[in-house]
Protein backbone atom coordinates (compact mmCIF):
# COMPACT_ATOMS: atom_id res chain seq x y z
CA UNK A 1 13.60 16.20 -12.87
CA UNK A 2 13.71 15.38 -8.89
CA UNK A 3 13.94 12.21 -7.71
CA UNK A 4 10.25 11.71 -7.10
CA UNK A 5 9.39 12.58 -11.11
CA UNK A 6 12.11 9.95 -11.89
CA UNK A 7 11.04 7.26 -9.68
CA UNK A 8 7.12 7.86 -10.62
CA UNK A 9 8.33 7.70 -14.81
CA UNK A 10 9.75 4.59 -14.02
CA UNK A 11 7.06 3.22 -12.09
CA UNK A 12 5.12 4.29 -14.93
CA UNK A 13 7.14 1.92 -17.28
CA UNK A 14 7.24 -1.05 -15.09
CA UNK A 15 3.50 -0.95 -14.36
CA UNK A 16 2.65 -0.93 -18.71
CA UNK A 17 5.66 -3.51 -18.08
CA UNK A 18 3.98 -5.69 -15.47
CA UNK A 19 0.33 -5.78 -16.89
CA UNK A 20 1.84 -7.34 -20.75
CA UNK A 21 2.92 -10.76 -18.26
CA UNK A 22 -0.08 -10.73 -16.01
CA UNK A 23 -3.49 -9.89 -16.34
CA UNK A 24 -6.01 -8.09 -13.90
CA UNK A 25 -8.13 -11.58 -14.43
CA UNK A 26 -5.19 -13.34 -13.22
CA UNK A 27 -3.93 -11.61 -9.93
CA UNK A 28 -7.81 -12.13 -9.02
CA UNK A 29 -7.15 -15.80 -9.70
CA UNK A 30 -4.68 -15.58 -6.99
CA UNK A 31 -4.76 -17.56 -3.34
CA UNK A 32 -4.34 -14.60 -1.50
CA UNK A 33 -7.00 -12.52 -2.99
CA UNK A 34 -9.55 -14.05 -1.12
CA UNK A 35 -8.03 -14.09 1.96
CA UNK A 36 -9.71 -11.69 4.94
CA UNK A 37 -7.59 -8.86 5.36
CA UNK A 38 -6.18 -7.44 9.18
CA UNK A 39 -6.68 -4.05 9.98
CA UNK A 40 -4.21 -1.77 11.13
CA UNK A 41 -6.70 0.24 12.24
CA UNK A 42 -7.47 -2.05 15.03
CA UNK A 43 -4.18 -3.16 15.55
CA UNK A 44 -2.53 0.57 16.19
CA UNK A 45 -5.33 0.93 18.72
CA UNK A 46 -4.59 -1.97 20.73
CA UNK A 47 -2.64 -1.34 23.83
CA UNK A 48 -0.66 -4.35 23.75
CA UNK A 49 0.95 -3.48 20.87
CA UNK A 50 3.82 -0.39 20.58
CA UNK A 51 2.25 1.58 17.45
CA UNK A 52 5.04 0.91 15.21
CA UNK A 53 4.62 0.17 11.72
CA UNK A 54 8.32 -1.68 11.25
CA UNK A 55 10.01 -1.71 7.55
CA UNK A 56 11.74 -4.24 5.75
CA UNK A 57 14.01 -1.85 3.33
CA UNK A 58 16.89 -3.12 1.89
CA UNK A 59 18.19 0.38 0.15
CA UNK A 60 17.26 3.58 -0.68
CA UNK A 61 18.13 6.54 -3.22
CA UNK A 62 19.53 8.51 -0.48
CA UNK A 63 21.42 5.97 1.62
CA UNK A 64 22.33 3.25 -1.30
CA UNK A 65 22.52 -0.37 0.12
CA UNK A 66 21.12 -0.21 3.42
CA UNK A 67 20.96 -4.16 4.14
CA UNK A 68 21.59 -6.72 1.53
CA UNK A 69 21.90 -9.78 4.28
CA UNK A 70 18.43 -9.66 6.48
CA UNK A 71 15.99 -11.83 5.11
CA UNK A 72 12.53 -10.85 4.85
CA UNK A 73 11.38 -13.85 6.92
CA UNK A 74 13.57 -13.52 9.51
CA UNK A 75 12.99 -9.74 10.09
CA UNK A 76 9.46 -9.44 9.88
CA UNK A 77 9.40 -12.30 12.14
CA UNK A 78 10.92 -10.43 15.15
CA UNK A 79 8.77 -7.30 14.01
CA UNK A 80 5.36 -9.16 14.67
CA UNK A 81 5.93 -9.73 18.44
CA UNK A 82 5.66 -6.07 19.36
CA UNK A 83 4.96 -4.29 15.98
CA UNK A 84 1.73 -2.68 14.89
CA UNK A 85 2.24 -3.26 11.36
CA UNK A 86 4.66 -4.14 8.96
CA UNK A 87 5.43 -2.11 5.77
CA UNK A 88 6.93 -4.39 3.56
CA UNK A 89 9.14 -2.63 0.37
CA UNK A 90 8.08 -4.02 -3.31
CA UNK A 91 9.80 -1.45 -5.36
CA UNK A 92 12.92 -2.85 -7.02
CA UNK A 93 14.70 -0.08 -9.19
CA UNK A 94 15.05 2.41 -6.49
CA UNK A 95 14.15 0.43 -2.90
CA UNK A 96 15.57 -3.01 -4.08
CA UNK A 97 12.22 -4.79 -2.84
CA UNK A 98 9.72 -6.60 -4.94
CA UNK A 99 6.17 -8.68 -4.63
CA UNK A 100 7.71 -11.11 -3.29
CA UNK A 101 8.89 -9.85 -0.42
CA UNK A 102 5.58 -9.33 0.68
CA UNK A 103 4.24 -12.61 -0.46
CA UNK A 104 7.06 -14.38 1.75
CA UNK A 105 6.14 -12.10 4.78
CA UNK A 106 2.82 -13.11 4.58
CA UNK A 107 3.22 -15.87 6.99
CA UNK A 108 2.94 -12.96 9.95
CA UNK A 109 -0.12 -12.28 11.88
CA UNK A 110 -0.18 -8.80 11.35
CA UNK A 111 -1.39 -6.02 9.04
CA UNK A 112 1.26 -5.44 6.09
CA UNK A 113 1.73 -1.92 4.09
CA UNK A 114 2.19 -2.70 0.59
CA UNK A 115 5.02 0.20 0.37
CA UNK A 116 5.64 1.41 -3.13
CA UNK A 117 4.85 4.19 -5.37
CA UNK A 118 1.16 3.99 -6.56
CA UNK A 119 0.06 5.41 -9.86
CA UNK A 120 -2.48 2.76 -11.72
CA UNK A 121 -5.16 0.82 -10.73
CA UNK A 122 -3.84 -2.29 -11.56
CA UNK A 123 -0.72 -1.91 -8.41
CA UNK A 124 -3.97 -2.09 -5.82
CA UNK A 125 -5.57 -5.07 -7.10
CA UNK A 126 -1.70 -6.81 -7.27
CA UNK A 127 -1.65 -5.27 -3.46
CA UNK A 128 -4.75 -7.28 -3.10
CA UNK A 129 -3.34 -10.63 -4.87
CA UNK A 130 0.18 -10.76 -2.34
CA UNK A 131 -1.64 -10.65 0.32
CA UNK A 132 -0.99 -6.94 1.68
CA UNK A 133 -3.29 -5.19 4.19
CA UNK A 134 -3.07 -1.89 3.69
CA UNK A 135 -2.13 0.39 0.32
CA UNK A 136 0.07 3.85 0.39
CA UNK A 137 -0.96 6.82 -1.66
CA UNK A 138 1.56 9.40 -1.77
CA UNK A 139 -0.05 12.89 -2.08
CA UNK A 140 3.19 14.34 -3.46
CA UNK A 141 2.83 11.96 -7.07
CA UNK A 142 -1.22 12.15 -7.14
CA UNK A 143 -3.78 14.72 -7.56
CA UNK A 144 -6.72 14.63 -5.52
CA UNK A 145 -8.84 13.12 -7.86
CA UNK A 146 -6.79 10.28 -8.08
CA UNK A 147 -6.34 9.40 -4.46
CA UNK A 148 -9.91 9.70 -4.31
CA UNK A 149 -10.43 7.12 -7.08
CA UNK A 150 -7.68 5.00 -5.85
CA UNK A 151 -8.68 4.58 -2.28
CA UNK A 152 -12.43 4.06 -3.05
CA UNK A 153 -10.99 0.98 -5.15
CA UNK A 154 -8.94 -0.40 -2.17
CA UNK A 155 -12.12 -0.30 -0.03
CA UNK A 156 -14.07 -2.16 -2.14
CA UNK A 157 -11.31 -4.74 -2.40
CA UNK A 158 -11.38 -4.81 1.52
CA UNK A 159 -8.07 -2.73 2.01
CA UNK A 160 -7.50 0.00 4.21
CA UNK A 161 -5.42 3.12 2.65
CA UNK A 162 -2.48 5.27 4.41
CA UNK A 163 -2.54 8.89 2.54
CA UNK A 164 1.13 10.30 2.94
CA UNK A 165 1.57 14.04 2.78
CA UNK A 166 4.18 16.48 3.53
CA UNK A 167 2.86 19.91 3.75
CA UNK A 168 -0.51 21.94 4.33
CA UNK A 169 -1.30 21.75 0.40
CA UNK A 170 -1.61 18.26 0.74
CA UNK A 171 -3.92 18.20 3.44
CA UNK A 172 -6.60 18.49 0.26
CA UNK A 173 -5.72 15.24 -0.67
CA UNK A 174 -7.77 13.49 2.56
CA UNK A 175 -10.87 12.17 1.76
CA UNK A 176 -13.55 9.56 2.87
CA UNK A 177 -11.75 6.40 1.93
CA UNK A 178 -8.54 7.16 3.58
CA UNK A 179 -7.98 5.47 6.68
CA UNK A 180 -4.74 6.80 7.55
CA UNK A 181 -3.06 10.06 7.53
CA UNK A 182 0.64 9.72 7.22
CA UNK A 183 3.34 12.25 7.85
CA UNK A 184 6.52 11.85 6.30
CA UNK A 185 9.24 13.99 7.68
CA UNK A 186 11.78 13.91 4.86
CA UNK A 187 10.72 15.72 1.99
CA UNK A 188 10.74 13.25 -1.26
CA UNK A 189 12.11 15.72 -2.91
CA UNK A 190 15.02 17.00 -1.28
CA UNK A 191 15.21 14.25 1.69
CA UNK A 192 15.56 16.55 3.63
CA UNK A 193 14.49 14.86 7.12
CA UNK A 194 12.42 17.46 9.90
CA UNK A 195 10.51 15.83 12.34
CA UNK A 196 8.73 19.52 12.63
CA UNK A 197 6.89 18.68 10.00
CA UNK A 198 4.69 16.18 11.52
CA UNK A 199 4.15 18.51 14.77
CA UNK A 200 3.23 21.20 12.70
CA UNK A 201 0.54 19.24 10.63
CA UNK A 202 -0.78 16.68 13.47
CA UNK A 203 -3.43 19.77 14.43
CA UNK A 204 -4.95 19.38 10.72
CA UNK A 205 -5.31 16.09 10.18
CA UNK A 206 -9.26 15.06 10.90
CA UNK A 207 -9.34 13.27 14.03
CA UNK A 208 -10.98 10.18 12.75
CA UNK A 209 -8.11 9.38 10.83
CA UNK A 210 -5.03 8.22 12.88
CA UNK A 211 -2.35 9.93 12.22
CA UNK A 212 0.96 8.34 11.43
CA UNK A 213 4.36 9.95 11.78
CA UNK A 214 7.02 8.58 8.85
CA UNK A 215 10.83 8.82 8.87
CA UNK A 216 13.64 10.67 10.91
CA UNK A 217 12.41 8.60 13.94
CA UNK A 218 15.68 7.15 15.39
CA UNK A 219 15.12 7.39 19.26
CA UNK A 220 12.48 6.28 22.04
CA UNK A 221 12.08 10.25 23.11
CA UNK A 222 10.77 11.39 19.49
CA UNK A 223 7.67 8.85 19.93
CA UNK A 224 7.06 9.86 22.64
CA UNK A 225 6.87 13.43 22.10
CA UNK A 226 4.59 12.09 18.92
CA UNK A 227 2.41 10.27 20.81
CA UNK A 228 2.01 13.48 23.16
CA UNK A 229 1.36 15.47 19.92
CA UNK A 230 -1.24 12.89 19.41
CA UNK A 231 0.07 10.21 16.56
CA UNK A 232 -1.12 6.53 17.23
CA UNK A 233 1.23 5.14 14.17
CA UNK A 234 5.15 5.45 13.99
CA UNK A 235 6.73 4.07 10.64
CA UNK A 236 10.40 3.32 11.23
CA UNK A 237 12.36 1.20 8.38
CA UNK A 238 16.06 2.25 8.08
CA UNK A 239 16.67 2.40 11.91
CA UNK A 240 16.24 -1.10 12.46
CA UNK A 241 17.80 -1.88 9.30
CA UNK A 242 20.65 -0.22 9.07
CA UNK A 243 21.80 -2.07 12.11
CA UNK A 244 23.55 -5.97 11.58
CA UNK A 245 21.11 -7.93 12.93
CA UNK A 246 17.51 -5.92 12.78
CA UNK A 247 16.08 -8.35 14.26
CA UNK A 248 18.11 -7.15 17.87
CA UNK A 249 18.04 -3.79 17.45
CA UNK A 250 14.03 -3.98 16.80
CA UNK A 251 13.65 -6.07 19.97
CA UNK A 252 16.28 -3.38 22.04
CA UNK A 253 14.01 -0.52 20.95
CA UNK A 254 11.00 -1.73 22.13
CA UNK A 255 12.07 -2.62 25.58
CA UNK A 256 13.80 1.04 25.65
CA UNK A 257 9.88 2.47 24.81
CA UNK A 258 8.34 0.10 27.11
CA UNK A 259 10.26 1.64 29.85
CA UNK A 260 10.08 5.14 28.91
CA UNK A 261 6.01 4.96 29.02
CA UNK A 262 6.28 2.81 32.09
């Protein structure tokens, strides 16, 4: 079993887990349910802003503890000046996130990614009730009916959906309801990181989605050689992160971009 079976058998548990203590009636109950949602969409085309989607991560099954200090608050703070969106981890076993992060980063002005591992209904209306913006689907742990079915739910709750794929098979997976097209350069399987990936898949993605271009980005010169490849959206988590204060080495990027595009 590769790490992407184990983390989706354990998602699997938690989610039977998580509906026993609340309901589907009850996370509909919540404040934030009714709130209007922000759209990324808008947000990664405004010029203003740098086309990052920044992460708050605190570990990973690759890397182990990545940051244990950074509070959620604090870091998503400094990510909403310049930031496009913020993807906000809420799985615990593997990522060391949870709900709550997301809940307490909430306070931003700014579209949030509900990052986690999606296999049930029930995780997109939660999405919903914490007050996230936008829902993942990972192509690699969902068949196509599935992502289908899951991402015509999100719309009707008001969410907009980021489809992450690795490789041509997975281009399948794209369908109406997906707003987003994500590539993620390190394979979930392996984690093995190859920012070829996304240049070799940006020509196939339907141009009405906007592409996004995950992981392995850890310099200025790489977005912009994905922007010239033609990706509006650059998720970045464990460069900011892995850094003492991400807060700093956030702001240091951007000015670093700003010049470059100058």
């Amino acid at each position: 079993m590769d790490i992407l079976e184990t983390i989706v058998a354990n998602k699997k548990l938690e989610v039977r887990s998580k509906k026993l203590e609340v309901s589907i009636s009850d996370l509909e109950k919540a404040d934030l349910f009714v709130r209007q949602t922000l759209s990324l969409y808008q947000f990664l085309l405004d010029k203003n802003r740098t086309g990052i989607i920044a992460e708050y991560k605190r570990k990973s099954p690759s890397k182990g503890v990545i940051n244990n200090i950074s509070t959620v608050e604090n870091v998503t703070e400094a990510y909403a000046k310049f930031a496009s969106g913020i993807s906000v981890l809420t799985d615990e076993n593997f990522f060391g996130g949870n709900t709550n992060d997301l809940i307490k980063a909430r306070f931003n002005h700014i579209p949030i990614l509900r990052k986690d591992f999606m296999i049930d209904e029930y995780q997109i209306i939660e999405a919903k009730s914490i007050g996230a913006d936008v829902i993942l689907l990972i192509a690699a742990c969902l068949t196509v009916s599935e992502v289908k079915q899951f991402a015509g739910l999100a719309k009707r709750l008001g969410l907009e959906v980021l489809l992450e794929i690795h490789n041509d098979e997975e281009l399948a997976h794209i369908c109406d309801d997906v707003d987003f097209v994500g590539v993620n350069n390190r394979n979930l399987k392996t984690f093995v990181v190859d920012i070829d990936t996304s240049l070799h898949l940006i020509n196939k993605i339907p141009t009405e989605k906007l592409a996004i271009a995950e992981s392995g980005i850890s310099n200025v010169d790489t977005i912009v050689t994905l922007r010239n490849a033609g990706f509006k959206g650059f998720l970045i988590g464990e460069n900011f992160m892995k850094e003492p204060d991400p807060s700093i080495a956030f702001a240091n990027f951007v000015t670093q971009l700003k010049t470059k595009l100058e």
